[in-house]
N, C-alpha and C. Protein backbone atom coordinates (compact mmCIF):
# COMPACT_ATOMS: atom_id res chain seq x y z
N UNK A 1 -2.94 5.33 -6.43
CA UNK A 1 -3.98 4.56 -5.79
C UNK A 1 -4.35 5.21 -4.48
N UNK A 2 -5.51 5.48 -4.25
CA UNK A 2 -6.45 6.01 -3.58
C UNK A 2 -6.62 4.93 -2.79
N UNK A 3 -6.38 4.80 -1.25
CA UNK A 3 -6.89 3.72 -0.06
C UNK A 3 -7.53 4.87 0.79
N UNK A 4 -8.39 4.24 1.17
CA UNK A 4 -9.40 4.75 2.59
C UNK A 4 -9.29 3.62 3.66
N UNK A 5 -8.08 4.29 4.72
CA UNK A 5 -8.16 3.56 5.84
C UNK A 5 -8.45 4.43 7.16
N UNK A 6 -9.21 4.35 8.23
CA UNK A 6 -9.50 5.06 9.12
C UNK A 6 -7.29 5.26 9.77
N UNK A 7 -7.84 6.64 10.46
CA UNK A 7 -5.97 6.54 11.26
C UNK A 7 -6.24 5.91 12.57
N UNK A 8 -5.40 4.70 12.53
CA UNK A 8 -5.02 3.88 13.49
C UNK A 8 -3.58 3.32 13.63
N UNK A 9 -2.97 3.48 14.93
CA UNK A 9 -1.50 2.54 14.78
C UNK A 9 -1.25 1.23 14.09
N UNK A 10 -2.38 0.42 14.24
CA UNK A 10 -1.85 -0.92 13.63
C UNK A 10 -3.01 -1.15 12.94
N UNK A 11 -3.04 -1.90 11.66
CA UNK A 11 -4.19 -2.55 11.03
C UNK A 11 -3.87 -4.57 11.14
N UNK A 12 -5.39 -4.68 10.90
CA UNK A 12 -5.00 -6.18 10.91
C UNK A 12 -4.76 -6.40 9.74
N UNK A 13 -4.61 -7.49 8.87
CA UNK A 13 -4.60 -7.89 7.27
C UNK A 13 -5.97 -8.18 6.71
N UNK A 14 -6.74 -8.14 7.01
CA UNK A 14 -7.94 -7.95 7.27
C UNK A 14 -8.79 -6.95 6.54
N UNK A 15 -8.26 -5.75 7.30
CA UNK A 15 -8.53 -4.58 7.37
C UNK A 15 -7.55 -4.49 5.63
N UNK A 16 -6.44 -4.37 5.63
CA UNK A 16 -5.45 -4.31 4.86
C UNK A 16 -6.09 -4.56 3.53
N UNK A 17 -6.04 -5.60 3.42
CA UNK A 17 -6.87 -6.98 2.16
C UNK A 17 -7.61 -6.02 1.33
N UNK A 18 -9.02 -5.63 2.37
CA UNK A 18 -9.88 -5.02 1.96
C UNK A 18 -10.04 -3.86 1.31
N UNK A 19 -8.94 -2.85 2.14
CA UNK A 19 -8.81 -1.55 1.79
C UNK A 19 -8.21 -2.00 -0.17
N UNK A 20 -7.16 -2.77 -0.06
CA UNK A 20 -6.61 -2.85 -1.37
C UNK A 20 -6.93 -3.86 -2.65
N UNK A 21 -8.29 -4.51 -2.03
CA UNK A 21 -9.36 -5.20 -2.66
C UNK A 21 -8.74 -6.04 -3.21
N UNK A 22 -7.79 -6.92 -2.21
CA UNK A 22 -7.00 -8.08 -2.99
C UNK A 22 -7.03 -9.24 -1.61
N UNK A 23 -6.98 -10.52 -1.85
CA UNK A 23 -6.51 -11.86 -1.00
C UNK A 23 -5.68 -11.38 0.07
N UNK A 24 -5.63 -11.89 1.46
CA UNK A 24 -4.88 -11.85 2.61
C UNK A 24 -3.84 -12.77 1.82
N UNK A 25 -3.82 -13.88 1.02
CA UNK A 25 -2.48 -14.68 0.86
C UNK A 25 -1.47 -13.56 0.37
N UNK A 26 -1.99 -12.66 -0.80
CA UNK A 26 -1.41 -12.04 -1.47
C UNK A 26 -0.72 -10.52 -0.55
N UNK A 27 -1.45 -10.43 0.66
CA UNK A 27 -0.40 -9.74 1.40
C UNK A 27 0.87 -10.50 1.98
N UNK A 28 0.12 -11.55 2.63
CA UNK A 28 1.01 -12.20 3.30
C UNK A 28 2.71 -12.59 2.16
N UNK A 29 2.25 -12.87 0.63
CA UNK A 29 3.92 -13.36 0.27
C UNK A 29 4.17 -11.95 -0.11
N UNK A 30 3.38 -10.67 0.00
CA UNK A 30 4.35 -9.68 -0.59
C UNK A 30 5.28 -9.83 0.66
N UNK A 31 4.62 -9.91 1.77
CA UNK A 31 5.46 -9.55 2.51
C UNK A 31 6.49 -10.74 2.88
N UNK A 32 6.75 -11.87 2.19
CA UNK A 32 7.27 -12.85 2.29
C UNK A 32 8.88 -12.43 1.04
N UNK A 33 8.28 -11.39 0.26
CA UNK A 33 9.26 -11.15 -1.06
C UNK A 33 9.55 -9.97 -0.79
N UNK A 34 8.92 -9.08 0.25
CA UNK A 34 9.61 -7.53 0.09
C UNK A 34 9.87 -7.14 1.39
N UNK A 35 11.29 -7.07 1.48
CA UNK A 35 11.77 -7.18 3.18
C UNK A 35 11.18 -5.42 3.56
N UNK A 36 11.05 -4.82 2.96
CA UNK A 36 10.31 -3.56 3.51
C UNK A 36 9.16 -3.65 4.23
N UNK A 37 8.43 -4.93 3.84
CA UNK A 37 7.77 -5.20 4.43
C UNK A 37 7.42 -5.96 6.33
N UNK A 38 8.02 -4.88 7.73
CA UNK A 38 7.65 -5.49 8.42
C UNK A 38 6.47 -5.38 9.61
N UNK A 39 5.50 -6.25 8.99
CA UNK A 39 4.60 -6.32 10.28
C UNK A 39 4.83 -6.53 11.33
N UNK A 40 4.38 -6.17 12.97
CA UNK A 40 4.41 -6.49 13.90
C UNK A 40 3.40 -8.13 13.85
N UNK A 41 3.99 -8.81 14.95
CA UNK A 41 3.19 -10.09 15.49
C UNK A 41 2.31 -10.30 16.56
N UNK A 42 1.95 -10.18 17.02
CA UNK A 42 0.94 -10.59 18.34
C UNK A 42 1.47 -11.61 18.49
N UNK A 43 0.79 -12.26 20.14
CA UNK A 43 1.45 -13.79 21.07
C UNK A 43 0.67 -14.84 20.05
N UNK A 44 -0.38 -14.42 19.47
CA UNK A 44 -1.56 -15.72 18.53
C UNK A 44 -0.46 -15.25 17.08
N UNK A 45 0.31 -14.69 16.95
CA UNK A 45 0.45 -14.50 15.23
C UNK A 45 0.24 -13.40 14.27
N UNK A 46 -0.84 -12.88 14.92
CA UNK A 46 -1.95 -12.06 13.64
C UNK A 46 -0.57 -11.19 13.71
N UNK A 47 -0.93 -11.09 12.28
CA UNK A 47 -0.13 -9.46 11.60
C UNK A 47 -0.93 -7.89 11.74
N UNK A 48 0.03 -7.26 12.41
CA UNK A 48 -0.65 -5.90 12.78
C UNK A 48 0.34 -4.74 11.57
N UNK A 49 -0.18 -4.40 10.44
CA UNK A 49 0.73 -3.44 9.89
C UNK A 49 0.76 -2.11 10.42
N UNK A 50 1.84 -1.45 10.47
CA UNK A 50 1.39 -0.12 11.03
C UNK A 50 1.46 0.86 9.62
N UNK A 51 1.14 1.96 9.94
CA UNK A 51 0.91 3.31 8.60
C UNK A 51 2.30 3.37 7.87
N UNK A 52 3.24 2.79 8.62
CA UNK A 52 4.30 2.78 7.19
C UNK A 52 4.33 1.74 6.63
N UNK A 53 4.03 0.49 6.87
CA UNK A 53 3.76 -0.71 6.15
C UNK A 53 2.01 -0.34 5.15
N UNK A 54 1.50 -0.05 5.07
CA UNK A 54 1.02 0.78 4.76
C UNK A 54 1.44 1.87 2.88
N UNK A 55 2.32 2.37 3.60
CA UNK A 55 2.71 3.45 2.32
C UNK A 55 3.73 2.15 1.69
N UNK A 56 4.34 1.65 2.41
CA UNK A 56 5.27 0.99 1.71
C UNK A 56 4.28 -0.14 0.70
N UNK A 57 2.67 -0.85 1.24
CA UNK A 57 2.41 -1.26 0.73
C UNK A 57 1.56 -0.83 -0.92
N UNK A 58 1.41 0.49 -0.44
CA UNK A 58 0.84 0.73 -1.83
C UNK A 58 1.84 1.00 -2.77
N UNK A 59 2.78 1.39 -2.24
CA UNK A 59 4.37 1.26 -3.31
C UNK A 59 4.60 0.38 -3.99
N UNK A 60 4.54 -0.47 -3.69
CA UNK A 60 4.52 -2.07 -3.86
C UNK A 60 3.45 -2.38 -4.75
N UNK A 61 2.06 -2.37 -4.71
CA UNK A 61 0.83 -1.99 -5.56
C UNK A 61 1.00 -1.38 -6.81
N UNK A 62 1.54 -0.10 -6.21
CA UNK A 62 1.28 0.92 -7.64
C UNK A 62 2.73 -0.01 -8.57
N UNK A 63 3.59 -0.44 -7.90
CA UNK A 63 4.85 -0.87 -9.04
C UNK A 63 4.13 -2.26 -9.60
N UNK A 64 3.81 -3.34 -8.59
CA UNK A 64 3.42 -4.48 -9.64
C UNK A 64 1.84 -4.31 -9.83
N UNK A 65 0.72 -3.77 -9.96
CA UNK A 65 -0.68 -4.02 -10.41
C UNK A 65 -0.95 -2.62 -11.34
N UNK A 66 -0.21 -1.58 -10.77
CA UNK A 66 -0.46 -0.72 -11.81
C UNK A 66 0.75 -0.15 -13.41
N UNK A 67 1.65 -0.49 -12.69
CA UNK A 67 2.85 -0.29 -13.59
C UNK A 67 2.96 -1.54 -14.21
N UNK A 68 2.49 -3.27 -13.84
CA UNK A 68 3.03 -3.67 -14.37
C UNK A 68 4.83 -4.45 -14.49
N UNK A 69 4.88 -3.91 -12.94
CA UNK A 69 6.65 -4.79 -13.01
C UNK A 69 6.27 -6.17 -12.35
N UNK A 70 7.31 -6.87 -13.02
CA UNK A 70 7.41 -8.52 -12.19
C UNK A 70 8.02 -7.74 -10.51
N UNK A 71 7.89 -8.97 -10.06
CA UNK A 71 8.18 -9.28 -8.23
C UNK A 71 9.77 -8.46 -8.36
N UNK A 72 10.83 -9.19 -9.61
CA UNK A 72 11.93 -9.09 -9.63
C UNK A 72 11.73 -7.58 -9.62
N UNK A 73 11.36 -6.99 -10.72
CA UNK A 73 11.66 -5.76 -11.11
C UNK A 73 11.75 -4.87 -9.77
N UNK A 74 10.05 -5.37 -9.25
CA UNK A 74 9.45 -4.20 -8.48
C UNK A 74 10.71 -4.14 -7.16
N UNK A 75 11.60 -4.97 -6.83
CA UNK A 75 12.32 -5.05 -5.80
C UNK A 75 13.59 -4.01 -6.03
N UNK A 76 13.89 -4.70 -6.96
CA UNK A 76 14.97 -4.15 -7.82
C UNK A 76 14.96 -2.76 -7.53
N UNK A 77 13.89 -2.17 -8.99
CA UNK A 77 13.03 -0.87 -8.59
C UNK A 77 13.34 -0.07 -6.65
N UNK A 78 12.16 -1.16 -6.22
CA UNK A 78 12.88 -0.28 -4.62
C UNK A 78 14.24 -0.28 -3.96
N UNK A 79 15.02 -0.64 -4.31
CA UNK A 79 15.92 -0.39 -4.09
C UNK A 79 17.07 0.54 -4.67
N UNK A 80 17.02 0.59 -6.01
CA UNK A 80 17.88 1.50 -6.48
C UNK A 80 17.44 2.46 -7.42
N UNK A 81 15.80 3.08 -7.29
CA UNK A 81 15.14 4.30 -8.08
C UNK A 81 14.01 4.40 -7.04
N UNK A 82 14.67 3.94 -5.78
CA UNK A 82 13.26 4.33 -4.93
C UNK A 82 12.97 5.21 -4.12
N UNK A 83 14.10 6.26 -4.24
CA UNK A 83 13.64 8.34 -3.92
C UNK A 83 12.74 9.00 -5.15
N UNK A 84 13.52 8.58 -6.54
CA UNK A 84 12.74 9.35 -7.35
C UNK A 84 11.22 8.87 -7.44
N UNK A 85 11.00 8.00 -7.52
CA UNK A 85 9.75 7.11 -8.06
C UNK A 85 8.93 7.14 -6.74
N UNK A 86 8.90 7.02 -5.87
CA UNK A 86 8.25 7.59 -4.61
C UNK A 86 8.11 8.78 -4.65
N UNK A 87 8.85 10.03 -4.70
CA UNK A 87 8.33 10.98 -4.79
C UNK A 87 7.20 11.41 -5.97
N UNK A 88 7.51 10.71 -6.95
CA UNK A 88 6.42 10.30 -8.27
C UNK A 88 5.37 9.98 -7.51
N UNK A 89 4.80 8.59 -6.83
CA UNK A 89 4.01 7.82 -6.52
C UNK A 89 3.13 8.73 -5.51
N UNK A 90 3.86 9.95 -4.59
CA UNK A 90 3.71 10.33 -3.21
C UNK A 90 2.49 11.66 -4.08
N UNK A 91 2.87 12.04 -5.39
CA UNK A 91 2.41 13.17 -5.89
C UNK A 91 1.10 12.58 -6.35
N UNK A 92 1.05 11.79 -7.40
CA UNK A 92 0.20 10.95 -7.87
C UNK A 92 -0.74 10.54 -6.77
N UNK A 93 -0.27 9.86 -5.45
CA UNK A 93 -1.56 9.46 -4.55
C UNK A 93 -2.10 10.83 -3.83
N UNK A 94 -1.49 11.82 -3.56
CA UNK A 94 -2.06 13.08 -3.28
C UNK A 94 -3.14 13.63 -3.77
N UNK A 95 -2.87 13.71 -5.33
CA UNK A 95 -3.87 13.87 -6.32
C UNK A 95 -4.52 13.07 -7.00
N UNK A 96 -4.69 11.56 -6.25
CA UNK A 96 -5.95 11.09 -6.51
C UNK A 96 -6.85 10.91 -5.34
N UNK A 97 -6.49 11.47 -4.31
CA UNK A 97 -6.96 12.02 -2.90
C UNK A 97 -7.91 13.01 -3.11
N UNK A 98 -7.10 14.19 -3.56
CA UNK A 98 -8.27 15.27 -3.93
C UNK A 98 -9.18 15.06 -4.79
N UNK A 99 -8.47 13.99 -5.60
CA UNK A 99 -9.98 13.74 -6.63
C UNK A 99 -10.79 13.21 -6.02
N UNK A 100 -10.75 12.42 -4.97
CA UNK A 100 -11.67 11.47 -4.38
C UNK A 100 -12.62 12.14 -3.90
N UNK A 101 -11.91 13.27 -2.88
CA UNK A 101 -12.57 14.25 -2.16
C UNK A 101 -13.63 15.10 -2.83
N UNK A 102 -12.76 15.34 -4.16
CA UNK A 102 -13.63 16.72 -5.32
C UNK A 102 -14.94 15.65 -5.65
N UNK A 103 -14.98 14.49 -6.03
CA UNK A 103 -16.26 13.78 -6.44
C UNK A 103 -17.29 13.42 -5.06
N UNK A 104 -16.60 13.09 -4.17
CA UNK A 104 -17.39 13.34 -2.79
C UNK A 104 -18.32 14.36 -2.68
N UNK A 105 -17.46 15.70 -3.02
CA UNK A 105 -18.36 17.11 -2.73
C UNK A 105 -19.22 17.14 -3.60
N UNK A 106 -19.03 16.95 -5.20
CA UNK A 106 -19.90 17.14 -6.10
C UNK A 106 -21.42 16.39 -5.88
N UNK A 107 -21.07 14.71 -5.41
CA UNK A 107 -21.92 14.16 -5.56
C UNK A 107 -23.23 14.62 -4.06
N UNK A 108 -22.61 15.41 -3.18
CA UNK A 108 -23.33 16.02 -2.48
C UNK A 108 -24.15 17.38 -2.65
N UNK A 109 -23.21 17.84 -3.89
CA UNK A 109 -24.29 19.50 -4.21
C UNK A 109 -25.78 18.86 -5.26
């Protein structure tokens, strides 16, 4: 999975949601179910993720919306196959990067 987020230290959920074209609730309980998950807080609350909440969240993505694992699995999963399968995931989002890029250029010649 291919996200386009500008580079910034913190995103809001907001920002987040959008990039991964899903509900703010549905960030909010991943991060209620996947302790990898920690946002910073502000004095009002708001959740600020930074760029490793971030990778960790599309990890999380690619295991339950594209693979297909339950909540259980996908935890499971990160925890005890989660060098190999990240380095899987890390290759895979690389190269759907360049693809993004390669259809960018095309659609400009």
């Amino acid at each position: 999975m291919y996200i386009e987020l500008p580079e910034k230290r913190y995103y809001s959920i907001g920002e987040v949601a959008k990039a991964f074209n899903v509900n703010t609730s549905l960030i909010r309980f991943w991060e209620k179910e996947f302790d990898v998950l920690k946002p910073k807080k502000n004095a009002k609350g708001n959740r600020k993720f930074t760029p490793e909440d971030i990778e960790n969240l599309k990890f999380i993505f690619y295991l339950v919306k594209e693979r297909g694992f339950t909540l259980e699995g996908a935890k499971i999963h990160l925890k005890e196959e989660k060098k190999e399968t990240l380095n899987n995931f890390e290759i895979i989002s690389k190269l759907e990067g360049i693809k993004n890029q390669l259809i960018k250029i095309k659609e400009h010649l």
